[in-house]
PDB file of N, CA and C in Angstrom:
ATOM      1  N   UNK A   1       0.847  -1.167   0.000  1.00  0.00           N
ATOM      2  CA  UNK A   1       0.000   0.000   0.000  1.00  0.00           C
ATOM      3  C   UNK A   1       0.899   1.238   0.000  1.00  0.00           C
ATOM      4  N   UNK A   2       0.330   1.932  -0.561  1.00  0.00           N
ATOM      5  CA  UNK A   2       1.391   3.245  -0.758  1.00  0.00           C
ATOM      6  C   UNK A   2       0.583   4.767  -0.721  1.00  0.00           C
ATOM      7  N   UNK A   3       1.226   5.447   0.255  1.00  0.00           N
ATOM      8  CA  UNK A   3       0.123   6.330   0.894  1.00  0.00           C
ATOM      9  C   UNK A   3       0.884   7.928   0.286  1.00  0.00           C
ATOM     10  N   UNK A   4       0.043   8.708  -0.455  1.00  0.00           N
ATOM     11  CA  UNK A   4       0.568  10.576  -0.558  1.00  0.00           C
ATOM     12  C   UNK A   4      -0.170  11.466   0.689  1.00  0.00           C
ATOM     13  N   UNK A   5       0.846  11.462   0.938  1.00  0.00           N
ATOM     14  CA  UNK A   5       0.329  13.070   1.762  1.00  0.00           C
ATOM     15  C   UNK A   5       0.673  14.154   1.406  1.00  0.00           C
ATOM     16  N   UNK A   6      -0.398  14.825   0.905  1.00  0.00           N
ATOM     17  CA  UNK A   6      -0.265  16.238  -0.012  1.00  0.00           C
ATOM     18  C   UNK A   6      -0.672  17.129   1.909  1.00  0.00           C
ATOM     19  N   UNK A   7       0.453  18.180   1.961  1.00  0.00           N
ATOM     20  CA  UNK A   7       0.211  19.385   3.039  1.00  0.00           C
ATOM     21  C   UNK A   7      -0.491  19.887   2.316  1.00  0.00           C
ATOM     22  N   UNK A   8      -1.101  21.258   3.121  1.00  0.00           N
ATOM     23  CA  UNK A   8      -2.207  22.114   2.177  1.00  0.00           C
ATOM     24  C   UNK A   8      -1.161  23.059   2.270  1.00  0.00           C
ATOM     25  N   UNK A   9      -1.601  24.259   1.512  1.00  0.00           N
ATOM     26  CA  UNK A   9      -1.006  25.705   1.454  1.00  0.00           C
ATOM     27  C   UNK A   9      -1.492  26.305   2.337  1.00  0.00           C
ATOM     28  N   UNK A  10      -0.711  27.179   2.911  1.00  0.00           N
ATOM     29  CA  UNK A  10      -1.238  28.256   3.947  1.00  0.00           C
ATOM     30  C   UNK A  10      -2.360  28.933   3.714  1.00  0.00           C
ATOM     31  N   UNK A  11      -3.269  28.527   4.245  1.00  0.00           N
ATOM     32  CA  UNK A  11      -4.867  29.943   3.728  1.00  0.00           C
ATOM     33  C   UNK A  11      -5.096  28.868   3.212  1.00  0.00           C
ATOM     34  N   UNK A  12      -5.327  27.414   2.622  1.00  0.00           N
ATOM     35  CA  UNK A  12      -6.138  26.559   1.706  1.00  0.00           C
ATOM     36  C   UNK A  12      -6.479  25.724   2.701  1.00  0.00           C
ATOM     37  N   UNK A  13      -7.408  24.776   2.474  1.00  0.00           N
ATOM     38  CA  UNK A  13      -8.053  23.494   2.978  1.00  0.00           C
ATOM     39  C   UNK A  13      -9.418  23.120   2.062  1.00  0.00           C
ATOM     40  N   UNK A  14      -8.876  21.754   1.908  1.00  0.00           N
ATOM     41  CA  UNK A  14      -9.482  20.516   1.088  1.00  0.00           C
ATOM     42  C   UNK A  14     -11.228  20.711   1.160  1.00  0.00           C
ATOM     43  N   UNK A  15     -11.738  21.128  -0.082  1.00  0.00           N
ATOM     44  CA  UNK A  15     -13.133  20.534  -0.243  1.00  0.00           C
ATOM     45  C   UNK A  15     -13.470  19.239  -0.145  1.00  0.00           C
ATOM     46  N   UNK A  16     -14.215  18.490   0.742  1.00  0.00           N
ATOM     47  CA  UNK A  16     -14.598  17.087   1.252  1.00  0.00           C
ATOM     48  C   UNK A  16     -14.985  16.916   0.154  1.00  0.00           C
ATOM     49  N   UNK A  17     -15.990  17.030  -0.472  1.00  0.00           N
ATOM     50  CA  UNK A  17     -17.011  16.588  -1.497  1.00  0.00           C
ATOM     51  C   UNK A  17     -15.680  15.971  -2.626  1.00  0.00           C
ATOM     52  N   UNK A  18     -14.616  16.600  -3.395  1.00  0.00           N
ATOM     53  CA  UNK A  18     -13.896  16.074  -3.889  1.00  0.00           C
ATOM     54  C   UNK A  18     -12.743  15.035  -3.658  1.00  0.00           C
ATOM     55  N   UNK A  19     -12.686  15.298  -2.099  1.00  0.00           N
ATOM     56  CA  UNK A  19     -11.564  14.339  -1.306  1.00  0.00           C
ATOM     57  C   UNK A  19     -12.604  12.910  -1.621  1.00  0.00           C
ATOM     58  N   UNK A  20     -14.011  12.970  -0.867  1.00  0.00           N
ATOM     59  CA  UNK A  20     -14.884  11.829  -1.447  1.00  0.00           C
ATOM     60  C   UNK A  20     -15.291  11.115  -2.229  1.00  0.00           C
ATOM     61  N   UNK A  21     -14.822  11.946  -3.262  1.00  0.00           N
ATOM     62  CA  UNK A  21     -15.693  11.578  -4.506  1.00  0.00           C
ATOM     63  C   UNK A  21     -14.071  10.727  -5.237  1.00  0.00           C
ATOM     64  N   UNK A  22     -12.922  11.098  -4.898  1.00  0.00           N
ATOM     65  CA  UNK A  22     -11.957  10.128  -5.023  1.00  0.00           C
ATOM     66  C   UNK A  22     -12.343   8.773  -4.762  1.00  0.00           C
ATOM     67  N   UNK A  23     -12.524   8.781  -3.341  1.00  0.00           N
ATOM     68  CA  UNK A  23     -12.496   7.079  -2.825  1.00  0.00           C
ATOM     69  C   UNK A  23     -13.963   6.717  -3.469  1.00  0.00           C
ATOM     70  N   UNK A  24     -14.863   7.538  -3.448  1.00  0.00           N
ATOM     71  CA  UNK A  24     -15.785   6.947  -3.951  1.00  0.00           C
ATOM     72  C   UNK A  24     -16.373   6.415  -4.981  1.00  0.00           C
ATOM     73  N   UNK A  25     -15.229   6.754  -6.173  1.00  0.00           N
ATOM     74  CA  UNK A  25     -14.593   6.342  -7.598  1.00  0.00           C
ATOM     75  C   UNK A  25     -13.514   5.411  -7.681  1.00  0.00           C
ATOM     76  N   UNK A  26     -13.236   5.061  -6.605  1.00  0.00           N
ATOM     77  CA  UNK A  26     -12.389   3.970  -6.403  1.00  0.00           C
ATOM     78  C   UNK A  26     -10.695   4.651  -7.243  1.00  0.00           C
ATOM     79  N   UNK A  27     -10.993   5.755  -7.190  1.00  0.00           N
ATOM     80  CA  UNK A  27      -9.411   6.190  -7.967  1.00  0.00           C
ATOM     81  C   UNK A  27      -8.384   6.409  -6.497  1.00  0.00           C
ATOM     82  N   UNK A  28      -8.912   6.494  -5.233  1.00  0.00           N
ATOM     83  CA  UNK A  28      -7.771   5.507  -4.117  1.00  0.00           C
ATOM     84  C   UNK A  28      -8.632   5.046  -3.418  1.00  0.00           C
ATOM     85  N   UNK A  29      -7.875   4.336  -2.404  1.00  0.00           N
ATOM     86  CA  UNK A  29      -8.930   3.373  -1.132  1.00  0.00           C
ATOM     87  C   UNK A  29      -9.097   3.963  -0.106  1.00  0.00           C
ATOM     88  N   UNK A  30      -8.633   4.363   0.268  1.00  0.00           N
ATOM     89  CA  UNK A  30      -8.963   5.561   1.162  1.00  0.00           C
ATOM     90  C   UNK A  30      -8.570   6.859   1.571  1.00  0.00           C
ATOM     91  N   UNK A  31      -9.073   7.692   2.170  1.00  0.00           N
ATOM     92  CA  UNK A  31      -8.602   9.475   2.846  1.00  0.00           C
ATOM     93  C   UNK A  31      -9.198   9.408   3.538  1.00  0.00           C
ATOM     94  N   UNK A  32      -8.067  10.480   4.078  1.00  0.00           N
ATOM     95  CA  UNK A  32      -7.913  10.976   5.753  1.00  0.00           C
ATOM     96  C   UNK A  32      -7.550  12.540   5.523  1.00  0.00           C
ATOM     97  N   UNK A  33      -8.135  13.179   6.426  1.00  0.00           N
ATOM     98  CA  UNK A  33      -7.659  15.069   6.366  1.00  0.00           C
ATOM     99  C   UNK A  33      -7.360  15.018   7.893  1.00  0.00           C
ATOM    100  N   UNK A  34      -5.966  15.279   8.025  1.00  0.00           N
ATOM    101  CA  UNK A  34      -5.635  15.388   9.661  1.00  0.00           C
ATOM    102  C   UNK A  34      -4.749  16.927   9.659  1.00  0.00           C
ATOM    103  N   UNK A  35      -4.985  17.507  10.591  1.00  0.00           N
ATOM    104  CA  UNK A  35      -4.875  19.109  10.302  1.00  0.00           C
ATOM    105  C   UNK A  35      -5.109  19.203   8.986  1.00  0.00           C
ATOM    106  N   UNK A  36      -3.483  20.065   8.719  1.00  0.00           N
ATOM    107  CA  UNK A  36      -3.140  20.768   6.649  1.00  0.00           C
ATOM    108  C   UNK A  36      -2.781  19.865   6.544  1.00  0.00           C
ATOM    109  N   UNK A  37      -3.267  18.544   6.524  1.00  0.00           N
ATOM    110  CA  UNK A  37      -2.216  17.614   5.325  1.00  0.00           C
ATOM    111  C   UNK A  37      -3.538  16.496   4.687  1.00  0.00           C
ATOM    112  N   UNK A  38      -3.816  16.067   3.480  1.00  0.00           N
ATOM    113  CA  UNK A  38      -4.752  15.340   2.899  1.00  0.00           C
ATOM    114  C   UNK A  38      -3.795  13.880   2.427  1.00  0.00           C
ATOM    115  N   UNK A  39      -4.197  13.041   3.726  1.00  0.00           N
ATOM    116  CA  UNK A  39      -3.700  11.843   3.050  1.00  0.00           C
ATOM    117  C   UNK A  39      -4.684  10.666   2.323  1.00  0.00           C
ATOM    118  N   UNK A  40      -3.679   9.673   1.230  1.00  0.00           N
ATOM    119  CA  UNK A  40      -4.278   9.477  -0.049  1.00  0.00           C
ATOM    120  C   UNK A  40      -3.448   7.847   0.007  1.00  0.00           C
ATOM    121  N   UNK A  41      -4.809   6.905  -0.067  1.00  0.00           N
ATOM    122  CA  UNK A  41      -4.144   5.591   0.331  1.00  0.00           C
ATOM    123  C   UNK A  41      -4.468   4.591  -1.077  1.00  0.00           C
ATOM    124  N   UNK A  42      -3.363   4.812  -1.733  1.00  0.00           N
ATOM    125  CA  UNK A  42      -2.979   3.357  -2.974  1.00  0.00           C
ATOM    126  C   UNK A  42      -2.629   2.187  -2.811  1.00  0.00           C
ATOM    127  N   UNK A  43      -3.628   1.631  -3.701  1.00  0.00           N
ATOM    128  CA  UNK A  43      -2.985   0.374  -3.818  1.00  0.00           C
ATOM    129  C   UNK A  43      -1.859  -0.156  -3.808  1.00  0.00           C
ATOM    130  N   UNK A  44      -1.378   0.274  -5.121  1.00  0.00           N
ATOM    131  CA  UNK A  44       0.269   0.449  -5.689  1.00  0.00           C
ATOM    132  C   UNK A  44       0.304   1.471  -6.644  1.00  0.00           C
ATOM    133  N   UNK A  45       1.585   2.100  -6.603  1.00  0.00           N
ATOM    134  CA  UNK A  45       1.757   3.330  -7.788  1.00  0.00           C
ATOM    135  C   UNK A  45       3.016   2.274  -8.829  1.00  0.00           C
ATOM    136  N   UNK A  46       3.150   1.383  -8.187  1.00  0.00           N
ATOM    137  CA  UNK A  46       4.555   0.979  -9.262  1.00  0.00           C
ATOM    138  C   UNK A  46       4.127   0.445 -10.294  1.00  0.00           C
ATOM    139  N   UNK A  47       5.282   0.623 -11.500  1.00  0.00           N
ATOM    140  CA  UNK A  47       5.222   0.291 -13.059  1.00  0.00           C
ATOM    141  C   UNK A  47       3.377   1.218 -13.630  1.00  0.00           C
ATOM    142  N   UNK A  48       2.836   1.879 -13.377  1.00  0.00           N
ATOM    143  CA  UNK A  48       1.854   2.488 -13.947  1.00  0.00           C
ATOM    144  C   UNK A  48       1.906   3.873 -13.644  1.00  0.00           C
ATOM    145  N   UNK A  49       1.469   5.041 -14.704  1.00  0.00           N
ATOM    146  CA  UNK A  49       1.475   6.321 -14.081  1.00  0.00           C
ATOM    147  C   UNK A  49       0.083   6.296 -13.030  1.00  0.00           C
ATOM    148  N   UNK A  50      -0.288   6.860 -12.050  1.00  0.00           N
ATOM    149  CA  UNK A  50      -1.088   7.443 -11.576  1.00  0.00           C
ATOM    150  C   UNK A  50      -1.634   8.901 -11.597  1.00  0.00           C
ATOM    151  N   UNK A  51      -2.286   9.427 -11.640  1.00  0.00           N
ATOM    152  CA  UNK A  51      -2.693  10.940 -11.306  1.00  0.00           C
ATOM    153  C   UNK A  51      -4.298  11.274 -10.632  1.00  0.00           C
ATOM    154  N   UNK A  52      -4.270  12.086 -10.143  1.00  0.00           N
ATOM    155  CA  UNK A  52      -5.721  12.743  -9.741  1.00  0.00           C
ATOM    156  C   UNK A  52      -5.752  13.839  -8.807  1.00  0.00           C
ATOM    157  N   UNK A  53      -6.765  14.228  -8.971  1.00  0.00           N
ATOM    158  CA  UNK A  53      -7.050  15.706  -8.514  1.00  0.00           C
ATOM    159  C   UNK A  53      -8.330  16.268  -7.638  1.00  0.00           C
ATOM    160  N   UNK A  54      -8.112  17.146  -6.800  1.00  0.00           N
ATOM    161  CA  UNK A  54      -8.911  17.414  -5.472  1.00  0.00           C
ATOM    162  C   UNK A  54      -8.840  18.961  -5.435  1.00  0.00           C
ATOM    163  N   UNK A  55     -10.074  19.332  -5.396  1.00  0.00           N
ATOM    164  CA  UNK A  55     -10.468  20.920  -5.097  1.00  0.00           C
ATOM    165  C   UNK A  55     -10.292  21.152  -3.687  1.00  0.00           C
ATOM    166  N   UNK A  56      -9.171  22.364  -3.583  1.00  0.00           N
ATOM    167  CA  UNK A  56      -9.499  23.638  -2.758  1.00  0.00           C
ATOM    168  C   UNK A  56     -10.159  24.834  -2.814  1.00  0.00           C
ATOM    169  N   UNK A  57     -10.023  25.147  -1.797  1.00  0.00           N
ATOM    170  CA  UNK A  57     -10.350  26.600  -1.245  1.00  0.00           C
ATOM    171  C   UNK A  57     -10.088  27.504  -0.282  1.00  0.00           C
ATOM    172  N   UNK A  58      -9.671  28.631  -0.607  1.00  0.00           N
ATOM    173  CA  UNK A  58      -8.814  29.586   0.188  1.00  0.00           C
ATOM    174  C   UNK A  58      -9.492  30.345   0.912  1.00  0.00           C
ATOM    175  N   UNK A  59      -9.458  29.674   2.244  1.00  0.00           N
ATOM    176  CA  UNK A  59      -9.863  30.237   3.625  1.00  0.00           C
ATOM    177  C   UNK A  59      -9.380  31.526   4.516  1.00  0.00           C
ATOM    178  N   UNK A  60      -8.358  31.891   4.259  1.00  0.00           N
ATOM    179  CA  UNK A  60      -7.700  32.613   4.758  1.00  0.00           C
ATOM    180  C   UNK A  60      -6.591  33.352   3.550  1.00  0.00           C
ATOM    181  N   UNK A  61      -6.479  35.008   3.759  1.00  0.00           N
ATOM    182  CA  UNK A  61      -5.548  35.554   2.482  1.00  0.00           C
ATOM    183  C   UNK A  61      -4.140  35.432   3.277  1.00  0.00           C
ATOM    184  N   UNK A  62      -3.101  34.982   2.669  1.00  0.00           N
ATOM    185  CA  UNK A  62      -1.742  34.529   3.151  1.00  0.00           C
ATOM    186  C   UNK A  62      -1.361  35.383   2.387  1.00  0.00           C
ATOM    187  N   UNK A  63      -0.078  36.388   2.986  1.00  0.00           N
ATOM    188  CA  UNK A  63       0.717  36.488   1.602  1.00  0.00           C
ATOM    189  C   UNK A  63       1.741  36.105   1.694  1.00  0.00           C
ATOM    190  N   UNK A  64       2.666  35.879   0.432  1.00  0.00           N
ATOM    191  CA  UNK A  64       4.010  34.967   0.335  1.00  0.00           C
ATOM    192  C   UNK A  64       4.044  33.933   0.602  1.00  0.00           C
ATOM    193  N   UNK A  65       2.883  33.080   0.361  1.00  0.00           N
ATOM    194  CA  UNK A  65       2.382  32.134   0.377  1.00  0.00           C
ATOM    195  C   UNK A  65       3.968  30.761  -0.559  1.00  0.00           C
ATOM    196  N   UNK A  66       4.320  30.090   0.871  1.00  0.00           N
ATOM    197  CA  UNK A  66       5.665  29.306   0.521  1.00  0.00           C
ATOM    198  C   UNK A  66       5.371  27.733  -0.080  1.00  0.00           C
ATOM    199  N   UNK A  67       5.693  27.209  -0.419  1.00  0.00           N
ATOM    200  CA  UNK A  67       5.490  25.770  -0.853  1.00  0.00           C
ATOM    201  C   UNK A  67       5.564  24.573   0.495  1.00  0.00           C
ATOM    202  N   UNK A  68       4.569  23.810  -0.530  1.00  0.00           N
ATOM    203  CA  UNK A  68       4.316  22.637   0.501  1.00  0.00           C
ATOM    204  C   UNK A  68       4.544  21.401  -0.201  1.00  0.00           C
ATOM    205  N   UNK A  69       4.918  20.351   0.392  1.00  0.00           N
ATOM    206  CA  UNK A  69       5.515  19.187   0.333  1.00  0.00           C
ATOM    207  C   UNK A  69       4.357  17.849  -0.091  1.00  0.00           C
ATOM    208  N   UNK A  70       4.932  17.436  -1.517  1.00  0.00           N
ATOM    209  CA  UNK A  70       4.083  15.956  -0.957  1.00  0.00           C
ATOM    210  C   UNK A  70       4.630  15.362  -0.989  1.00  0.00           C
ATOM    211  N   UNK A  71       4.781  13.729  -0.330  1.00  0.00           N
ATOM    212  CA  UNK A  71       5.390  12.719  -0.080  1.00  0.00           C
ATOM    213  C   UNK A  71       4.849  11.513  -0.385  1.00  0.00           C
ATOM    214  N   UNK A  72       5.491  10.693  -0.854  1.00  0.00           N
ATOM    215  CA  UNK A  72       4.756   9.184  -1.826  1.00  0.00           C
ATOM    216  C   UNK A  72       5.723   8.142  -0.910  1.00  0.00           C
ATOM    217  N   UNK A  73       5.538   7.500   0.129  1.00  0.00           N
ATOM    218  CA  UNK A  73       5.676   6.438   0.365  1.00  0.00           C
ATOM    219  C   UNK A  73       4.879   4.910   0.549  1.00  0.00           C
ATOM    220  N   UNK A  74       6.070   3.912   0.893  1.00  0.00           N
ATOM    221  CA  UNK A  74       5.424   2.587   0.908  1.00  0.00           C
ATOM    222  C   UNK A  74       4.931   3.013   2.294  1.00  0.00           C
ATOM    223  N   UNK A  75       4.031   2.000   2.710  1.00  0.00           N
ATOM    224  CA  UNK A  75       3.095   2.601   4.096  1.00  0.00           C
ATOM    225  C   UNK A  75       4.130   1.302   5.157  1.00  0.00           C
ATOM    226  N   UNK A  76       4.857   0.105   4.213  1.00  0.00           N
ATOM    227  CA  UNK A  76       5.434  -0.444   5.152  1.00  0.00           C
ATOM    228  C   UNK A  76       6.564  -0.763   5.353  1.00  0.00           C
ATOM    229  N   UNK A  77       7.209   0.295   4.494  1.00  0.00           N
ATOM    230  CA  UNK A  77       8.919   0.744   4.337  1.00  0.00           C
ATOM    231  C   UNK A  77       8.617   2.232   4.047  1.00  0.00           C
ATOM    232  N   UNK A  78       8.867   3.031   5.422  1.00  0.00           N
ATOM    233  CA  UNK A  78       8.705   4.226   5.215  1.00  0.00           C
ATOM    234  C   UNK A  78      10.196   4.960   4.928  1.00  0.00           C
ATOM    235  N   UNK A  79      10.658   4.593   4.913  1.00  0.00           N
ATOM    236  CA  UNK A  79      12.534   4.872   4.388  1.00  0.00           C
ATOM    237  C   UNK A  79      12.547   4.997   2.852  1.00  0.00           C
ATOM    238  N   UNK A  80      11.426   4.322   1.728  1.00  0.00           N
ATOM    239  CA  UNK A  80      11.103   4.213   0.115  1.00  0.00           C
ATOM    240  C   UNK A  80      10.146   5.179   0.026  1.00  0.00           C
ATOM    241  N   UNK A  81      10.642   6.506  -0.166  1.00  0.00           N
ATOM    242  CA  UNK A  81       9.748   7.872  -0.390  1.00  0.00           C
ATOM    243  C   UNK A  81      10.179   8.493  -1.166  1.00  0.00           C
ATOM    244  N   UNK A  82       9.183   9.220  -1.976  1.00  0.00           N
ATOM    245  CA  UNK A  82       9.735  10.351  -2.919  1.00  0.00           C
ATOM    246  C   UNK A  82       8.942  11.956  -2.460  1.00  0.00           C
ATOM    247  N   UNK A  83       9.759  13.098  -2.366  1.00  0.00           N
ATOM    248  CA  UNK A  83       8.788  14.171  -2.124  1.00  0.00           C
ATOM    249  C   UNK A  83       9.526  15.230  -3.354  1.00  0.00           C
ATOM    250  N   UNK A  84       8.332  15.786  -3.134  1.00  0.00           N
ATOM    251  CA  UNK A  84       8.386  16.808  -4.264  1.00  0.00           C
ATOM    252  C   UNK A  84       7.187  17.992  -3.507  1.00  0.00           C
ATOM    253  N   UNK A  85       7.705  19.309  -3.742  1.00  0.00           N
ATOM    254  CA  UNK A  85       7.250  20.523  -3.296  1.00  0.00           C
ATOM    255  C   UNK A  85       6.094  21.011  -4.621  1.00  0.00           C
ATOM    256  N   UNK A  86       4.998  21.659  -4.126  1.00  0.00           N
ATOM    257  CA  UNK A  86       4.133  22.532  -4.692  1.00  0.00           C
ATOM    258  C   UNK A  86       3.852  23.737  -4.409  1.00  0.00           C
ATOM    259  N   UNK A  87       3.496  24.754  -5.319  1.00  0.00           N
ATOM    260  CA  UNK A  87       3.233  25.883  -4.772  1.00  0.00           C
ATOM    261  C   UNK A  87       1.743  26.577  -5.710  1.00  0.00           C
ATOM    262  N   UNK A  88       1.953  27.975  -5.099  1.00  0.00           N
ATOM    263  CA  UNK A  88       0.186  28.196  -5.632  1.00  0.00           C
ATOM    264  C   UNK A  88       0.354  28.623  -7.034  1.00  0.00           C
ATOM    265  N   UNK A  89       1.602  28.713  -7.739  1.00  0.00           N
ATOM    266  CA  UNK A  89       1.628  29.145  -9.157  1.00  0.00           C
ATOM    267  C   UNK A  89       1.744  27.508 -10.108  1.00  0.00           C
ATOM    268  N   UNK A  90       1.830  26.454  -9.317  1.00  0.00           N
ATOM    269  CA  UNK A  90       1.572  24.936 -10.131  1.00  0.00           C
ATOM    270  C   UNK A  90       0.182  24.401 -10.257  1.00  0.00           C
ATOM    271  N   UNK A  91      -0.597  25.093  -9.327  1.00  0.00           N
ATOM    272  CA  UNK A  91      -2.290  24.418  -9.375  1.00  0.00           C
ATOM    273  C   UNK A  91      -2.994  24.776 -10.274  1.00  0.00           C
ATOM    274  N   UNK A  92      -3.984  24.499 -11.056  1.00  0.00           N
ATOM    275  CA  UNK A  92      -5.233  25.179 -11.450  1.00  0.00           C
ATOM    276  C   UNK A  92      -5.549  26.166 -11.079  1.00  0.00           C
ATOM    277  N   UNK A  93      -6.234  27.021 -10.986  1.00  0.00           N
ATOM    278  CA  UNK A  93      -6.805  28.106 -10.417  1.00  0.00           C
ATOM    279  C   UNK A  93      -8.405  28.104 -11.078  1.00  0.00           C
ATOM    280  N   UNK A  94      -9.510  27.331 -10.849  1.00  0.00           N
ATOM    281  CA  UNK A  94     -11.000  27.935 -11.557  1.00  0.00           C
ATOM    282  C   UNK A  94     -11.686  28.877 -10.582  1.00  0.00           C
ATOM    283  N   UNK A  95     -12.523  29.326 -11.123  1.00  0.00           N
ATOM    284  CA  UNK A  95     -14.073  30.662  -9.859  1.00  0.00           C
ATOM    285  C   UNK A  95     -15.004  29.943 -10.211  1.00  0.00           C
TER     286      UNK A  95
END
């Protein structure tokens, strides 16, 4: 099993309805929102690309708003991780 934990951005936090509508499409097995961080539970990511996507919304105006971290590990070799940083000029942006 192999779990992402995407942090949120400062001033953002996760619309449920789309965190749900993940597992509930079976595109992962399960989520969890514990404080800023949205974790994201796979099957397996190896030998296939994966991708998918989850709406925010900006709760609070931050400015200089810094990057946040996601992290892709095995859930039972947590030492086999990859992270990679995001920031608010890599997302989508819709109104």
């Amino acid at each position: 099993m192999v779990l992402v934990d995407v942090k949120m951005l400062s001033g953002f936090t996760p619309v449920m309805a789309s965190i749900e509508e993940l597992e509930n499409n079976g595109r992962v097995m399960k989520t969890e929102v514990k404080n800023d961080h949205v974790l994201f539970y796979l099957e397996t990511v190896f030998g296939t690309a994966n991708h998918f996507t989850f709406s925010v919304e900006q709760t609070n105006l931050v400015s200089n708003i810094q990057p946040a971290p996601v992290m892709v590990y095995d859930y039972y070799e947590k030492d086999e991780y990859a992270l990679v940083s995001y920031n608010i000029n890599s997302v989508s942006v819709s109104q």
